[in-house]
Protein backbone atom coordinates (compact mmCIF):
# COMPACT_ATOMS: atom_id res chain seq x y z
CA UNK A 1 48.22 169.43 74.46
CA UNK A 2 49.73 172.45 73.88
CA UNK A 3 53.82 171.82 72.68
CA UNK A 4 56.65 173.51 74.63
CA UNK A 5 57.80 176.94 73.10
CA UNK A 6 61.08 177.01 71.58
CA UNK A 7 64.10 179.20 73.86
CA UNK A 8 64.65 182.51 72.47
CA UNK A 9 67.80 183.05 71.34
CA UNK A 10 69.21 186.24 71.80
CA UNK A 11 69.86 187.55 67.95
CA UNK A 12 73.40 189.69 67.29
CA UNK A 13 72.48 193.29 66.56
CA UNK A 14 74.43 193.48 63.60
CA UNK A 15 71.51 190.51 62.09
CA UNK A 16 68.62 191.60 59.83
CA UNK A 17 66.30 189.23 60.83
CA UNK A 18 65.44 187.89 64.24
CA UNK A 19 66.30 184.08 65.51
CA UNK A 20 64.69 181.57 63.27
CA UNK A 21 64.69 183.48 60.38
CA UNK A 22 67.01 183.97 57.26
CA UNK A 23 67.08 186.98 55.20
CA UNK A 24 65.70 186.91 51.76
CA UNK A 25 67.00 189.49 49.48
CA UNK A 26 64.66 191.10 46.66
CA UNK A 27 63.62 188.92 43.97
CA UNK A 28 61.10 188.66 40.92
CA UNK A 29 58.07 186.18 41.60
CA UNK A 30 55.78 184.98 38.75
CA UNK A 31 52.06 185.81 39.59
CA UNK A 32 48.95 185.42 36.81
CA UNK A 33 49.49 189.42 35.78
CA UNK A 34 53.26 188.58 34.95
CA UNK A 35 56.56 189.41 36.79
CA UNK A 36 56.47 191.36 39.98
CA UNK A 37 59.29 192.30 42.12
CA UNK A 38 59.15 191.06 45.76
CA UNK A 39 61.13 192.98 48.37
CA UNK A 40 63.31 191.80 51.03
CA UNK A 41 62.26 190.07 53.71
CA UNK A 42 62.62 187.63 56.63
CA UNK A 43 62.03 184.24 56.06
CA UNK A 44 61.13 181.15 58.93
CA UNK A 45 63.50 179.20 58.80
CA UNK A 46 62.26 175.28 58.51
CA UNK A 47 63.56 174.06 61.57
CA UNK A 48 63.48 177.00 63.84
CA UNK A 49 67.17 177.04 64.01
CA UNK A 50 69.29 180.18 63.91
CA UNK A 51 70.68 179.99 60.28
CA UNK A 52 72.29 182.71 58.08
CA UNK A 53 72.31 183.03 54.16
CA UNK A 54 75.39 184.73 51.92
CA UNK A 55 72.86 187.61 51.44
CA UNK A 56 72.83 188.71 55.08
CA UNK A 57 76.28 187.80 55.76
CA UNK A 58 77.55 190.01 52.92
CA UNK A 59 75.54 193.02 54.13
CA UNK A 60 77.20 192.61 57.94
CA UNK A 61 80.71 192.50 56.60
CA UNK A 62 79.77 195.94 54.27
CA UNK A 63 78.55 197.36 56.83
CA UNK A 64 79.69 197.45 60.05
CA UNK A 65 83.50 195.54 59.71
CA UNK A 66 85.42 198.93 58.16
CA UNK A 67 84.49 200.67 61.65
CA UNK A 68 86.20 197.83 63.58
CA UNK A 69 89.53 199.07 65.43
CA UNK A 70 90.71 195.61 66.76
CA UNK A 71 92.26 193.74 64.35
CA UNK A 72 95.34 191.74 63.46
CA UNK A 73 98.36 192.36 63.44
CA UNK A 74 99.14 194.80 60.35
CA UNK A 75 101.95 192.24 58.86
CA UNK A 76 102.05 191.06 55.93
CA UNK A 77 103.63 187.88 56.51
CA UNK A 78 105.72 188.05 53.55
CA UNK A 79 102.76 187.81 51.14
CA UNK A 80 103.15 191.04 49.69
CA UNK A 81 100.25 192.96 49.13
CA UNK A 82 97.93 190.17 50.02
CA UNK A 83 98.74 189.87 53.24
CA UNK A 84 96.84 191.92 54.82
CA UNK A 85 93.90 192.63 52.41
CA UNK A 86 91.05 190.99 54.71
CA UNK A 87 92.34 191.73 58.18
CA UNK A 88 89.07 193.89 58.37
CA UNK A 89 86.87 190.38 57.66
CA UNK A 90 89.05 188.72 60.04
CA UNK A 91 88.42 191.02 62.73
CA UNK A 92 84.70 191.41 61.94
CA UNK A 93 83.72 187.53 61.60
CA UNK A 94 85.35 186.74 64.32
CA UNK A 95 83.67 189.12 66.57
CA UNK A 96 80.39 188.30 65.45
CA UNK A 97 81.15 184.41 65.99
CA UNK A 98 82.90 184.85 69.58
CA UNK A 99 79.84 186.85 70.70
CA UNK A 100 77.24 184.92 69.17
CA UNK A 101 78.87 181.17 70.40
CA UNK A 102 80.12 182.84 73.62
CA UNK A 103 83.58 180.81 74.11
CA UNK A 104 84.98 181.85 77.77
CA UNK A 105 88.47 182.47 76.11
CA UNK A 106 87.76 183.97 72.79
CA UNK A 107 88.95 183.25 70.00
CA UNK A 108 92.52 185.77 68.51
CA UNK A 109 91.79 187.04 65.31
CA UNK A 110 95.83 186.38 64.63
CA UNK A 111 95.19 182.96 65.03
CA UNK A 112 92.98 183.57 61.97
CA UNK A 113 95.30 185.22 60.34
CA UNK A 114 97.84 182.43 60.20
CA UNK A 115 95.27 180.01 59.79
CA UNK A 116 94.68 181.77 56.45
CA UNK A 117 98.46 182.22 55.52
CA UNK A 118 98.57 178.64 56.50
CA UNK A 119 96.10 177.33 54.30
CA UNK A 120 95.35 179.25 51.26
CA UNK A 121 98.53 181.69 51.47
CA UNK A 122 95.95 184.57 51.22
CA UNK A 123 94.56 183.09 47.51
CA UNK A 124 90.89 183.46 47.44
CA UNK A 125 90.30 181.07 44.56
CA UNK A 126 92.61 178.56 46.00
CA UNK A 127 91.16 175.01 45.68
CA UNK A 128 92.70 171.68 46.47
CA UNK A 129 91.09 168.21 46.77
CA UNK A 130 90.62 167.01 50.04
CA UNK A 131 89.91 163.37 49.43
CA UNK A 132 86.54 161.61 48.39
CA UNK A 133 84.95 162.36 51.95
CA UNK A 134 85.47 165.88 52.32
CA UNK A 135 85.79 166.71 48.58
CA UNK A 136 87.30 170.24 47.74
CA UNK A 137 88.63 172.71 50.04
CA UNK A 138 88.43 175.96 48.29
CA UNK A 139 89.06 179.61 49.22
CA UNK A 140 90.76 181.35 51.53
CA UNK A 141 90.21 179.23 54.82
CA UNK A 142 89.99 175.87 52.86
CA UNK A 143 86.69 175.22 53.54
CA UNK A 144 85.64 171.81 52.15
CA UNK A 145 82.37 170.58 50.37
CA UNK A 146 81.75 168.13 53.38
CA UNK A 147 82.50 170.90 55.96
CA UNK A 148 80.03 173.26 53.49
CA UNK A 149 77.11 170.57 54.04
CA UNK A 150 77.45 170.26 57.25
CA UNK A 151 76.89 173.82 58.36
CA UNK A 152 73.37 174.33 56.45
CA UNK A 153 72.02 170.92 57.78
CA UNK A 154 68.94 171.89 59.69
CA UNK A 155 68.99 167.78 60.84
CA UNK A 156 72.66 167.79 61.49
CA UNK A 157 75.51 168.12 64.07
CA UNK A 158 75.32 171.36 64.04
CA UNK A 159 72.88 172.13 67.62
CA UNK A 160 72.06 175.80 66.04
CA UNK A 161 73.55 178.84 64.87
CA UNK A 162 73.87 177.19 60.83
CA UNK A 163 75.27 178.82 57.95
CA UNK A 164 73.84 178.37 54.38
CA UNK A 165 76.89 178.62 51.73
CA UNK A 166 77.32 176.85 48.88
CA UNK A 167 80.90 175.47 46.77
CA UNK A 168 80.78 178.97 44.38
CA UNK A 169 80.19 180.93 48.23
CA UNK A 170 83.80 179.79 48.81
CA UNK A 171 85.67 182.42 46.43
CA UNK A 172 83.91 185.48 47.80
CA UNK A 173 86.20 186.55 50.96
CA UNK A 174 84.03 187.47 53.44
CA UNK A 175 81.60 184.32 53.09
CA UNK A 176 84.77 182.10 53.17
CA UNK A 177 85.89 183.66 56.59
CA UNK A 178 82.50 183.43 57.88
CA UNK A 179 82.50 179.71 57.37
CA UNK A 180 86.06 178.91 58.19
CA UNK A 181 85.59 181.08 61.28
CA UNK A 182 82.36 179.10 62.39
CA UNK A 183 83.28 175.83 61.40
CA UNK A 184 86.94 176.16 63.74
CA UNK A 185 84.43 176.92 66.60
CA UNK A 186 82.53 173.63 66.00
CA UNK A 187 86.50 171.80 65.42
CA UNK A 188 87.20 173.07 69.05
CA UNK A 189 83.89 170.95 70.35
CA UNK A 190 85.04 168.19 67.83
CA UNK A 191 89.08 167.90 69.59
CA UNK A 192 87.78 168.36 73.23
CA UNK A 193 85.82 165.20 72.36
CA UNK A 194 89.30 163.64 71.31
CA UNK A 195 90.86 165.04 74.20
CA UNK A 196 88.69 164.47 76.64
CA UNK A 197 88.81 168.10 78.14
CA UNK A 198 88.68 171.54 76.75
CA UNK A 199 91.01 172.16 73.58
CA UNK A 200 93.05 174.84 73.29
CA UNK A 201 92.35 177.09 70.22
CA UNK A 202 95.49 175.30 68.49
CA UNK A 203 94.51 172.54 69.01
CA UNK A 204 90.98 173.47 67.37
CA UNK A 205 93.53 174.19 64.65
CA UNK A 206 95.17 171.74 64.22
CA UNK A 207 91.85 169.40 64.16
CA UNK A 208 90.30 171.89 61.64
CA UNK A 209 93.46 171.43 59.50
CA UNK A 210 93.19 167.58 60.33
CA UNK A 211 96.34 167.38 62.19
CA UNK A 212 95.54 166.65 65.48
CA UNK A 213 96.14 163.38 65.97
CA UNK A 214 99.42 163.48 64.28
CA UNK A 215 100.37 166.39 66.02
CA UNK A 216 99.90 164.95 69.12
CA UNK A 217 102.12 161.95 68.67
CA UNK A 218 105.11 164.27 67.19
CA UNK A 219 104.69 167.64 68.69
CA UNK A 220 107.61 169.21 66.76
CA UNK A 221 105.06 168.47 63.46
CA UNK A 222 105.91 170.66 60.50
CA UNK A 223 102.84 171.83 59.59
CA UNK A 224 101.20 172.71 62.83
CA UNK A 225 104.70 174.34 63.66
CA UNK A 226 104.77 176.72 60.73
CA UNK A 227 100.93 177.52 62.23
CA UNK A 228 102.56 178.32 65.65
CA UNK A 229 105.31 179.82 64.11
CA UNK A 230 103.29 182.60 62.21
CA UNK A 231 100.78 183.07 65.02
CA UNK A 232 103.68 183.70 67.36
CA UNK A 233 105.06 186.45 65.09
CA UNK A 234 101.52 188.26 64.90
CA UNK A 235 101.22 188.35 68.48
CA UNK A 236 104.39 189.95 69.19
């Protein structure tokens, strides 16, 4: 009996490889002559899935996001000079994850933007413990070890569209935008489950900062109102 072919998914034209595969950047393979150098390639991925490696995602962002016009607000949000040093990842990461998960209402790269100020104050190498669950948040969206394993399981919540990064991934910039990015599209699915009907995109923030329940009994919360506060000001 011949088994039902997987549905193509359409890949992103910024992508190096094609859906179901992961790049696989140059690397030195031991063979009976000795060392020889194997080139870059495409890989299968094990479960078919559409999954992406730091290699790949670090040759997007170098590539195409210094071309990108939209981005946020120029304002540095009284972070001095760090405040707007990755407005260009912002605005590239999440293009690529608004057209690749397709939300009707798409995500504001301001919201970003104050998610960031928010959680890391624009400190790359900021790390915090989370609690024994989701172990460390680190870098500049916070992204936790638990969060971390859950976007690379091939087995896991995750339906598709998985991203391979690792604890040490987390200080690099770009790869921690990539993940915060794609992991407050799956906390949007995760609150409309809560609320029983499509979340808002601060309310996705709020659940990605863990807040939402709280939030929701005391509305004037400090936290999520310094998050509304900020994003307000950007949109202006």
């Amino acid at each position: 009996m011949t088994k039902p072919s997987r549905k193509k998914t359409k890949t992103h034209p910024w992508r190096i490889c094609p859906a179901g595969k992961h790049w696989v950047t140059s690397h030195p393979r031991k063979t009976p002559e000795g060392l020889t150098q194997v080139r870059g390639h495409c890989r299968m991925n094990p479960s078919n899935k559409d999954q992406i490696y730091s290699e790949e995602l670090k040759q997007i962002s170098a590539k195409y996001f210094s071309k990108l016009k939209k981005r946020p607000k120029p304002d540095n949000l009284d972070f001095k000079y760090r405040g707007n040093r990755y407005d260009y990842l912002i605005a590239g990461w999440t293009k690529y994850w608004n057209e690749v998960l397709g939300p009707k209402d798409l995500l504001d790269p301001n919201l970003v933007k104050a998610l960031i100020a928010t959680e890391s104050g624009f400190d790359r190498k900021a790390k915090i413990f989370a609690g024994k669950t989701a172990g460390w948040a680190r870098g500049l969206m916070q992204v936790t070890d638990w969060s971390l394993a859950i976007m690379k399981d091939e087995k896991g919540e995750l339906r598709d569209h998985l991203v391979d990064l690792d604890q040490k991934d987390m200080s690099d910039a770009s790869l921690s935008i990539a993940a915060g990015i794609r992991w407050l599209h799956r906390k949007r699915e995760t609150a409309s489950a809560v609320l029983n009907r499509k979340a808002t995109w601060l309310e996705a923030a709020a659940d990605y900062k863990s807040y939402l329940k709280e939030w929701q009994k005391d509305p004037k919360h400090k936290q999520m109102s310094k998050l509304k506060n900020i994003y307000e000001r950007l949109k202006k």
